[in-house]
C-alpha atoms as a PDB file:
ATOM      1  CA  UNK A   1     -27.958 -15.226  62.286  1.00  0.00           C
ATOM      2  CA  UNK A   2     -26.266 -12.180  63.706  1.00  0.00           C
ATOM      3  CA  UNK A   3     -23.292 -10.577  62.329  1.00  0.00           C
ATOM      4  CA  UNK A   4     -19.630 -11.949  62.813  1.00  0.00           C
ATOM      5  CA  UNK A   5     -18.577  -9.966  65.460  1.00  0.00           C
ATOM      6  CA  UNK A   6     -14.999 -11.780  66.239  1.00  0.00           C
ATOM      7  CA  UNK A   7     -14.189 -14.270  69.404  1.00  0.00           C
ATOM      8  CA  UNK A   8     -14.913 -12.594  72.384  1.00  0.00           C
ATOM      9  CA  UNK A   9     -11.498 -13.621  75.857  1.00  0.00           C
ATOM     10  CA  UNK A  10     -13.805 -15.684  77.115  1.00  0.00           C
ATOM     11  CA  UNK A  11     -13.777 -18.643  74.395  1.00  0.00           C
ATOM     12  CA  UNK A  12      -9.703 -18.315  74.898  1.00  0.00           C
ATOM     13  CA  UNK A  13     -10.501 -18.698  78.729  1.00  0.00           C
ATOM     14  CA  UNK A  14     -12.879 -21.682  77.546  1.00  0.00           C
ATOM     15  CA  UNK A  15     -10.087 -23.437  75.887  1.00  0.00           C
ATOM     16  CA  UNK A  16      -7.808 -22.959  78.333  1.00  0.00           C
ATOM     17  CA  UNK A  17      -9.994 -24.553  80.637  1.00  0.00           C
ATOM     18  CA  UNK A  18     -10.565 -27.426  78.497  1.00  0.00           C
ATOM     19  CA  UNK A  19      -7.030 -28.200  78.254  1.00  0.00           C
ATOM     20  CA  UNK A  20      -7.075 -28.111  82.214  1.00  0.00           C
ATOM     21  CA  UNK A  21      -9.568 -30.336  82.413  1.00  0.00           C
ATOM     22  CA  UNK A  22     -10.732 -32.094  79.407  1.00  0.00           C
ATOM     23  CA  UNK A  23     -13.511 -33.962  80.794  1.00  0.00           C
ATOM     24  CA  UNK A  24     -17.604 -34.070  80.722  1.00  0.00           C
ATOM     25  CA  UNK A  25     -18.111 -32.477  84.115  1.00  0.00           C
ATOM     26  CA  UNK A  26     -15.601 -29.541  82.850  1.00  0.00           C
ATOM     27  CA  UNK A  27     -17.833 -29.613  79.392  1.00  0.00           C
ATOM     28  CA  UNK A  28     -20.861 -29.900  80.728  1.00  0.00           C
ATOM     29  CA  UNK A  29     -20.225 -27.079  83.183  1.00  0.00           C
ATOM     30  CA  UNK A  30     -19.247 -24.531  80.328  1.00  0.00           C
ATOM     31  CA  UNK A  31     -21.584 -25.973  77.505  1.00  0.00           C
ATOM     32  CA  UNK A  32     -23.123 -22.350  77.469  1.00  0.00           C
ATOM     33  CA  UNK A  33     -19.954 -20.850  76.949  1.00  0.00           C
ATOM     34  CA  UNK A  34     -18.548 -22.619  74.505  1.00  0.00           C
ATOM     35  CA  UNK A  35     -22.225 -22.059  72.695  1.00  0.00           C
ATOM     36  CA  UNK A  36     -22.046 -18.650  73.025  1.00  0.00           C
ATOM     37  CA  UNK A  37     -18.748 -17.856  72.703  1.00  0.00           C
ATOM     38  CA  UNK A  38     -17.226 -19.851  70.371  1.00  0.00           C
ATOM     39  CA  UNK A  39     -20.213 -21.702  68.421  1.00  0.00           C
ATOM     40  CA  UNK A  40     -21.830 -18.988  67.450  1.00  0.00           C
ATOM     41  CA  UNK A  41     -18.774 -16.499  66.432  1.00  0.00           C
ATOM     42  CA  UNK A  42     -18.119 -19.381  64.178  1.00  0.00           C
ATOM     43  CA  UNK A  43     -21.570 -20.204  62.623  1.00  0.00           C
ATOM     44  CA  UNK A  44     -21.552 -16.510  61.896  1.00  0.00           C
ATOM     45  CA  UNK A  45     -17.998 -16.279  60.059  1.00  0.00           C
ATOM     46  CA  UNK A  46     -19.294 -19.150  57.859  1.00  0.00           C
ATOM     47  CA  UNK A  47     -22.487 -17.560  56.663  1.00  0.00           C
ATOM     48  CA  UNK A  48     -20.584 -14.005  56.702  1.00  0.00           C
ATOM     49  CA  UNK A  49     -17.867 -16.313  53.975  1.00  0.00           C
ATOM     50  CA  UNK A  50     -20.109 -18.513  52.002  1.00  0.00           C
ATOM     51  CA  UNK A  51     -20.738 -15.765  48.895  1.00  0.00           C
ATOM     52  CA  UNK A  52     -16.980 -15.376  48.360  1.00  0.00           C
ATOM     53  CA  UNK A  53     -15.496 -18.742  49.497  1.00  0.00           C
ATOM     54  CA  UNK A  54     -18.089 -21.156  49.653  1.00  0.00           C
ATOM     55  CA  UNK A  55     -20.323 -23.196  51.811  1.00  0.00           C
ATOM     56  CA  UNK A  56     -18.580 -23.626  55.576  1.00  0.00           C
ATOM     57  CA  UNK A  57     -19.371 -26.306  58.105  1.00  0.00           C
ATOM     58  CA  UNK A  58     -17.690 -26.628  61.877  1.00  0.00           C
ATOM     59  CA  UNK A  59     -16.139 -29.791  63.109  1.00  0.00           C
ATOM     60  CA  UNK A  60     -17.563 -31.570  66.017  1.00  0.00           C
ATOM     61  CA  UNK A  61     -15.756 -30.748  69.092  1.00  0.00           C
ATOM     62  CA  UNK A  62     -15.465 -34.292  70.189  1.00  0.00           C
ATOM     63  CA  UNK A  63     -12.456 -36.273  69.781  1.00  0.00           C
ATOM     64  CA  UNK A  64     -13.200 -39.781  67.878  1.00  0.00           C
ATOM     65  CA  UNK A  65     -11.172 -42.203  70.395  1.00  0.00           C
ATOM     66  CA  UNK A  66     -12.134 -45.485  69.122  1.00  0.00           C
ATOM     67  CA  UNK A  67      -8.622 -46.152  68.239  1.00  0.00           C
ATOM     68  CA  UNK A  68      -6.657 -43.344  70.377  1.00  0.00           C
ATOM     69  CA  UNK A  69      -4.058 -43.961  72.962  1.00  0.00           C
ATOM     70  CA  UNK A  70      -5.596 -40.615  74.556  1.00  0.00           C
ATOM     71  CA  UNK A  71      -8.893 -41.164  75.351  1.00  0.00           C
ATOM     72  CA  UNK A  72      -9.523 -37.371  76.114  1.00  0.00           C
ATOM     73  CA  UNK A  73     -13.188 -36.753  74.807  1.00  0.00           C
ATOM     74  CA  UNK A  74     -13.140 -33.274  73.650  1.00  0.00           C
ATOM     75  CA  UNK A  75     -10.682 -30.990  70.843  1.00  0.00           C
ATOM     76  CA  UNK A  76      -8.567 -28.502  72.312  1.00  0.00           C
ATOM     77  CA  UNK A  77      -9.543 -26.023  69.131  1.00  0.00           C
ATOM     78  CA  UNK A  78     -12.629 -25.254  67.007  1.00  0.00           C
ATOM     79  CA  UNK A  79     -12.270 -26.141  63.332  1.00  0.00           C
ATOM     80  CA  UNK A  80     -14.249 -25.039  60.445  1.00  0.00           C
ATOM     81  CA  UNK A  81     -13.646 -25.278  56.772  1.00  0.00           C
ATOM     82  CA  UNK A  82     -15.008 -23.796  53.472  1.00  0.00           C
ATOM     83  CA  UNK A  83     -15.290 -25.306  50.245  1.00  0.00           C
ATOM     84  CA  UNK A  84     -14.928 -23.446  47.338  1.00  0.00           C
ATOM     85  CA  UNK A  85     -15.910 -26.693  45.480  1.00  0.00           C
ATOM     86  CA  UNK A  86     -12.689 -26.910  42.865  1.00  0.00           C
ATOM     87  CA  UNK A  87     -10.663 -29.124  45.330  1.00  0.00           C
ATOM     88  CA  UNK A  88      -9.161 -25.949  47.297  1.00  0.00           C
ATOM     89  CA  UNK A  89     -10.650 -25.408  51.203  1.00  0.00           C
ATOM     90  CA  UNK A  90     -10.396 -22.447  53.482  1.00  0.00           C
ATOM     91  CA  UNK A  91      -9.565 -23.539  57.055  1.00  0.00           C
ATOM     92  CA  UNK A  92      -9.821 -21.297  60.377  1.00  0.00           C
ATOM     93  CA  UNK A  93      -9.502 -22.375  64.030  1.00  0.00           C
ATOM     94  CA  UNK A  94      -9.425 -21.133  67.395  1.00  0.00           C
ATOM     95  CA  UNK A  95      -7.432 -22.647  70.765  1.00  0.00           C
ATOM     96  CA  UNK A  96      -6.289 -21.375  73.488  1.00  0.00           C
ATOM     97  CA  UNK A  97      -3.064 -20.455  71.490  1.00  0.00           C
ATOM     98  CA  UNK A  98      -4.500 -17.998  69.328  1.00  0.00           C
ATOM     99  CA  UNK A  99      -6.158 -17.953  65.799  1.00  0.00           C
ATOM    100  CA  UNK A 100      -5.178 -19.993  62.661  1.00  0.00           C
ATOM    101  CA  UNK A 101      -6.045 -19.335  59.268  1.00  0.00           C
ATOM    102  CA  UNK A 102      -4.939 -21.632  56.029  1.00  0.00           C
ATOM    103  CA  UNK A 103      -5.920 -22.588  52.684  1.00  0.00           C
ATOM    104  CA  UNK A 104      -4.512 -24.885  49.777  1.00  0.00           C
ATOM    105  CA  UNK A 105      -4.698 -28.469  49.170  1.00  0.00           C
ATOM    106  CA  UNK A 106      -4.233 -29.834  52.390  1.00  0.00           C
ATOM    107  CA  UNK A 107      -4.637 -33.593  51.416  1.00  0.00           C
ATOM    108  CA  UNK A 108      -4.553 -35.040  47.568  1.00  0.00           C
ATOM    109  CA  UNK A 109      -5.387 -38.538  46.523  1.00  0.00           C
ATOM    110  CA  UNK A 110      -3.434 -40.190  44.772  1.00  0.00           C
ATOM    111  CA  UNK A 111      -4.081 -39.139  41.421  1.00  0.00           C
ATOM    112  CA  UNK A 112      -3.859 -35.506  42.424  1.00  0.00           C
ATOM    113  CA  UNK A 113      -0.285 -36.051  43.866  1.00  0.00           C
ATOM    114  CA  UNK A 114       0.647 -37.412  40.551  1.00  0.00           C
ATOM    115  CA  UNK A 115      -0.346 -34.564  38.901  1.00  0.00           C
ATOM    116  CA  UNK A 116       1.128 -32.286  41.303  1.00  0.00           C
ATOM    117  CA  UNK A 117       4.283 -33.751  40.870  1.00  0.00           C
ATOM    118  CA  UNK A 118       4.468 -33.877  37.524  1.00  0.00           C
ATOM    119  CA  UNK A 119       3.275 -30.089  37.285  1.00  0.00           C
ATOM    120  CA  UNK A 120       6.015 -29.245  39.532  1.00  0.00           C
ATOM    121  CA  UNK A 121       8.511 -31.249  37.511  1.00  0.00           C
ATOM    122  CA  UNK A 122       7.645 -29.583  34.546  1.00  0.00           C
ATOM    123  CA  UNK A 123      10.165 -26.856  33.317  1.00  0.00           C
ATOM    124  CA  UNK A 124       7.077 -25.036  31.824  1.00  0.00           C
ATOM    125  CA  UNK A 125       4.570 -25.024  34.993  1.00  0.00           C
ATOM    126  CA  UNK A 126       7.346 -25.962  38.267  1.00  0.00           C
ATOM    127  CA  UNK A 127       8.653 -22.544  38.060  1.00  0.00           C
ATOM    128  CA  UNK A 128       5.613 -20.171  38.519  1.00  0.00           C
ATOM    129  CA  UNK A 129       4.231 -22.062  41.721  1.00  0.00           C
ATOM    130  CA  UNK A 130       7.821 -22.605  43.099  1.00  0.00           C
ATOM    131  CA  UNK A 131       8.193 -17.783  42.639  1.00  0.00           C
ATOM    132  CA  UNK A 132       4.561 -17.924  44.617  1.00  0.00           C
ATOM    133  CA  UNK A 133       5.586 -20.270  46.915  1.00  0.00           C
ATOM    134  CA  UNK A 134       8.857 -18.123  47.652  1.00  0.00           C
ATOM    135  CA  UNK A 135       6.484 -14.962  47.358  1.00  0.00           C
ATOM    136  CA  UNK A 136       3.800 -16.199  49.818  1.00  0.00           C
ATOM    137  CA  UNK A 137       7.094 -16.536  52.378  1.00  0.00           C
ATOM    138  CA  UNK A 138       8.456 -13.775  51.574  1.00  0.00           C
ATOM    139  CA  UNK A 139       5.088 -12.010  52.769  1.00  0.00           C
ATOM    140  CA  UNK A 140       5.305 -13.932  55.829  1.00  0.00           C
ATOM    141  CA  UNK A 141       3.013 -17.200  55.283  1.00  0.00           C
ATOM    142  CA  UNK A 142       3.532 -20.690  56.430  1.00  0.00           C
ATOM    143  CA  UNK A 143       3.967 -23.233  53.550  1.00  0.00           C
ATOM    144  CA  UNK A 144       2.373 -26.724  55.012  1.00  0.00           C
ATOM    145  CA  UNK A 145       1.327 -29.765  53.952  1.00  0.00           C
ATOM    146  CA  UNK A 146       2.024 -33.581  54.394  1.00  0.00           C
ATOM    147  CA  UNK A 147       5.636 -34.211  52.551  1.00  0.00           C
ATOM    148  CA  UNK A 148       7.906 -37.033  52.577  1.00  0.00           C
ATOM    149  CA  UNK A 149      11.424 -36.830  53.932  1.00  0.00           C
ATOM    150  CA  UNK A 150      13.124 -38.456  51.113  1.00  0.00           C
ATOM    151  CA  UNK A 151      12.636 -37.840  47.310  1.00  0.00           C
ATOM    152  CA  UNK A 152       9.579 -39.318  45.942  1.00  0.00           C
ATOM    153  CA  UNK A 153      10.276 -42.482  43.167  1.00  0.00           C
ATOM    154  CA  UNK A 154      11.221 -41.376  39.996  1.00  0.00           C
ATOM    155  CA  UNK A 155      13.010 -37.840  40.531  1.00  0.00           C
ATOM    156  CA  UNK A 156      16.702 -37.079  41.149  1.00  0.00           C
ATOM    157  CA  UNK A 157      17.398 -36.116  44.564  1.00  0.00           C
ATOM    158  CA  UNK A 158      18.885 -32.696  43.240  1.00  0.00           C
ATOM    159  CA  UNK A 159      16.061 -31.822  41.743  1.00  0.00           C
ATOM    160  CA  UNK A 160      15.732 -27.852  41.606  1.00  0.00           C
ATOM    161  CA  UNK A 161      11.925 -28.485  42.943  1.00  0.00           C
ATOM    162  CA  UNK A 162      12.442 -31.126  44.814  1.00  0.00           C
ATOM    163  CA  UNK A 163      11.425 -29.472  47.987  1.00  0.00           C
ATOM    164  CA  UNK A 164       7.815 -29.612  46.711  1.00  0.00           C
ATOM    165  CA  UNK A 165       8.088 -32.563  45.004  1.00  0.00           C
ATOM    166  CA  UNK A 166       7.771 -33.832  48.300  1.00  0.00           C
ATOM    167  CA  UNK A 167       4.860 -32.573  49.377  1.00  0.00           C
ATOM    168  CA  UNK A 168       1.256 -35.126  48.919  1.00  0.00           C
ATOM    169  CA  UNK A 169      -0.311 -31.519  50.168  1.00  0.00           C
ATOM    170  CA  UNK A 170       0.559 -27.932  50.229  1.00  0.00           C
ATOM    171  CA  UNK A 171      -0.916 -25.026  52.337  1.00  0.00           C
ATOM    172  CA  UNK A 172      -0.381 -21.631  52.888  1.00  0.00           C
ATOM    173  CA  UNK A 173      -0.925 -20.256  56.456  1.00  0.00           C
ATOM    174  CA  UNK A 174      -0.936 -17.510  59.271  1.00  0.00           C
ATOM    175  CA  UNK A 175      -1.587 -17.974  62.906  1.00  0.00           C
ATOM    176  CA  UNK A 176      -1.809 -15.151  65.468  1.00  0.00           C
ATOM    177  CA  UNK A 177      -1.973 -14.643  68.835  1.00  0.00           C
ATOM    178  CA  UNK A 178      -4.682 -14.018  70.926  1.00  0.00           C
ATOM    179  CA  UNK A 179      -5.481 -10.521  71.124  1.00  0.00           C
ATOM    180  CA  UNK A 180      -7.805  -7.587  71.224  1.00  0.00           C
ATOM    181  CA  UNK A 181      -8.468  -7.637  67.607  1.00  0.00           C
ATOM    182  CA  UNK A 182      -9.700 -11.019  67.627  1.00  0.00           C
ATOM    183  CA  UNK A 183     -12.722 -10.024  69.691  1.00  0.00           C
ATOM    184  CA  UNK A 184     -14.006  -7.617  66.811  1.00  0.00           C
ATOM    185  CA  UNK A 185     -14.915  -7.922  63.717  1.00  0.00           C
ATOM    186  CA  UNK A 186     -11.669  -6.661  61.895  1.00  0.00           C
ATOM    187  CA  UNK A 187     -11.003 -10.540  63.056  1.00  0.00           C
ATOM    188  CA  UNK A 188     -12.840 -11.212  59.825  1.00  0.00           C
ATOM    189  CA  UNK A 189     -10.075  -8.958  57.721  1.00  0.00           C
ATOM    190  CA  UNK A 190      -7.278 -11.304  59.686  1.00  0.00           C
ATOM    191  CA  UNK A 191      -9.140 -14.516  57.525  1.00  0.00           C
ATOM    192  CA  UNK A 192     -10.279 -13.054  54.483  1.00  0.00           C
ATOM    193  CA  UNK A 193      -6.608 -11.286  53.711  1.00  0.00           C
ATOM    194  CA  UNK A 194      -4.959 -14.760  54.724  1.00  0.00           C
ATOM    195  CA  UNK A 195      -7.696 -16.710  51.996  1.00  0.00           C
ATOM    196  CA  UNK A 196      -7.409 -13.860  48.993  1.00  0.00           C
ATOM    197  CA  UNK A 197      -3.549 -14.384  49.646  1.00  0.00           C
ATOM    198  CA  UNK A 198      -3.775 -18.013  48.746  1.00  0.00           C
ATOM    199  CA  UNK A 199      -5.462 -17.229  45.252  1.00  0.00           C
ATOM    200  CA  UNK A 200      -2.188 -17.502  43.616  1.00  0.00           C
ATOM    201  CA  UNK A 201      -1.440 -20.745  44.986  1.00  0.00           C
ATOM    202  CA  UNK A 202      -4.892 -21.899  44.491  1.00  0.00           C
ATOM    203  CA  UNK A 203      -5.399 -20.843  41.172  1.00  0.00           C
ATOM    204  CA  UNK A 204      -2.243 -22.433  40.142  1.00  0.00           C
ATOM    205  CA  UNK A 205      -3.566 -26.106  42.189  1.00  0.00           C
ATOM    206  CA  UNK A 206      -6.633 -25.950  40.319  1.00  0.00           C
ATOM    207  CA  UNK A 207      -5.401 -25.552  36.823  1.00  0.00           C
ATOM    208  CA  UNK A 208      -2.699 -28.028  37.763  1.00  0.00           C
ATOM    209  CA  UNK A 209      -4.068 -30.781  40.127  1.00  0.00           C
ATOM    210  CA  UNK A 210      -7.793 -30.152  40.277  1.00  0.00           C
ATOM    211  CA  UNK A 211     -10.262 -32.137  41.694  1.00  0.00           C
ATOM    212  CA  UNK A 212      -9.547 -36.120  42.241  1.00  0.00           C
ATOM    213  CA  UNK A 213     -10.872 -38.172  39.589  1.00  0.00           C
ATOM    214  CA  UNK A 214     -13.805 -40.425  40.883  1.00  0.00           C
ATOM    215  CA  UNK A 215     -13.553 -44.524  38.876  1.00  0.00           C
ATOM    216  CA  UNK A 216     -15.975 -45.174  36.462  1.00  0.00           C
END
């Protein structure tokens, strides 16, 4: 496996295409790019990861339509994940918009968001991840995550938390535009600064929500 080396234009230029022209002639045309150019930057990163952040895997670049409205076969961005194996995953992709980097717990079950919730709630444990939350903003990170609009059942809408008492999954993330950079391998500085950013948040998720809790 050769050494992470960053996205060259051309998998930018790939995606752009695709969006174009999402079709199997336009795939099938640049198969070889995509490969080359995306692929294999990817595949790299992961192995490059693994030791600090766990084992990575890419999603498939084809759109599941089974059930889809848009019956366009292909994804307009390359995904790929890491797993540190606590419950928290390291996320990265590439479009034609530029590079994306994230980590957290992007979706809890059930019992996690319970958890969560009553974490956050706490007086004790609500106000250390609500100062990193305000500190990971502060620094210029995204906080994401599937919330609901309204106050979940059981908490007061004025809530000093309530903000993330909505959430069922929080994130913390940093996208960028394409540019030079990205074709090198300081790229890989981009990711790693965005996932050793997160540790806060993590750390706190872990000791707090963990891992779901499989039935007996």
């Amino acid at each position: 496996m050769a050494a992470f080396k960053g996205w060259p234009a051309e998998a930018f230029d790939f995606y752009e295409g695709l969006e174009a022209d999402n079709s199997k002639a336009y795939w099938t045309e640049h198969k070889t790019l995509y490969e080359e150019s995306v692929r294999a930057p990817f595949e790299a990163l992961m192995t490059d990861l693994a030791p600090e952040f766990g084992p990575g895997k890419l999603f498939r670049p084809y759109r599941d339509v089974r059930f889809a409205a848009d019956k366009s076969p292909y994804k307009t961005a390359q995904g790929a994940v890491l797993n540190h194996g606590s419950g928290t995953v390291y996320y990265v992709a590439l479009s034609a918009e530029g590079v994306f980097a994230a980590s957290g717990y992007y979706q809890m079950a059930k019992d996690q968001v319970d958890r969560f919730r009553k974490a956050v709630a706490s007086d004790k444990t609500g106000p250390p991840v609500e100062r990193i939350v305000a500190e990971l903003e502060k620094a210029g990170y995204d906080i994401g995550g599937e919330a609901l609009r309204r106050s979940p059942p059981g908490y007061p809408v004025d809530h000093p938390r309530i903000r993330l008492l909505r959430h069922k999954g929080v994130t913390m993330s940093k996208s960028w535009d394409p540019a030079p950079w990205v074709g090198t391998a300081s790229a890989r500085q981009r990711v790693v600064g965005v996932f050793r950013a997160a540790k806060p948040l993590n750390d706190w998720l872990d000791a707090h929500v963990g891992r779901t809790k499989q039935p007996r």
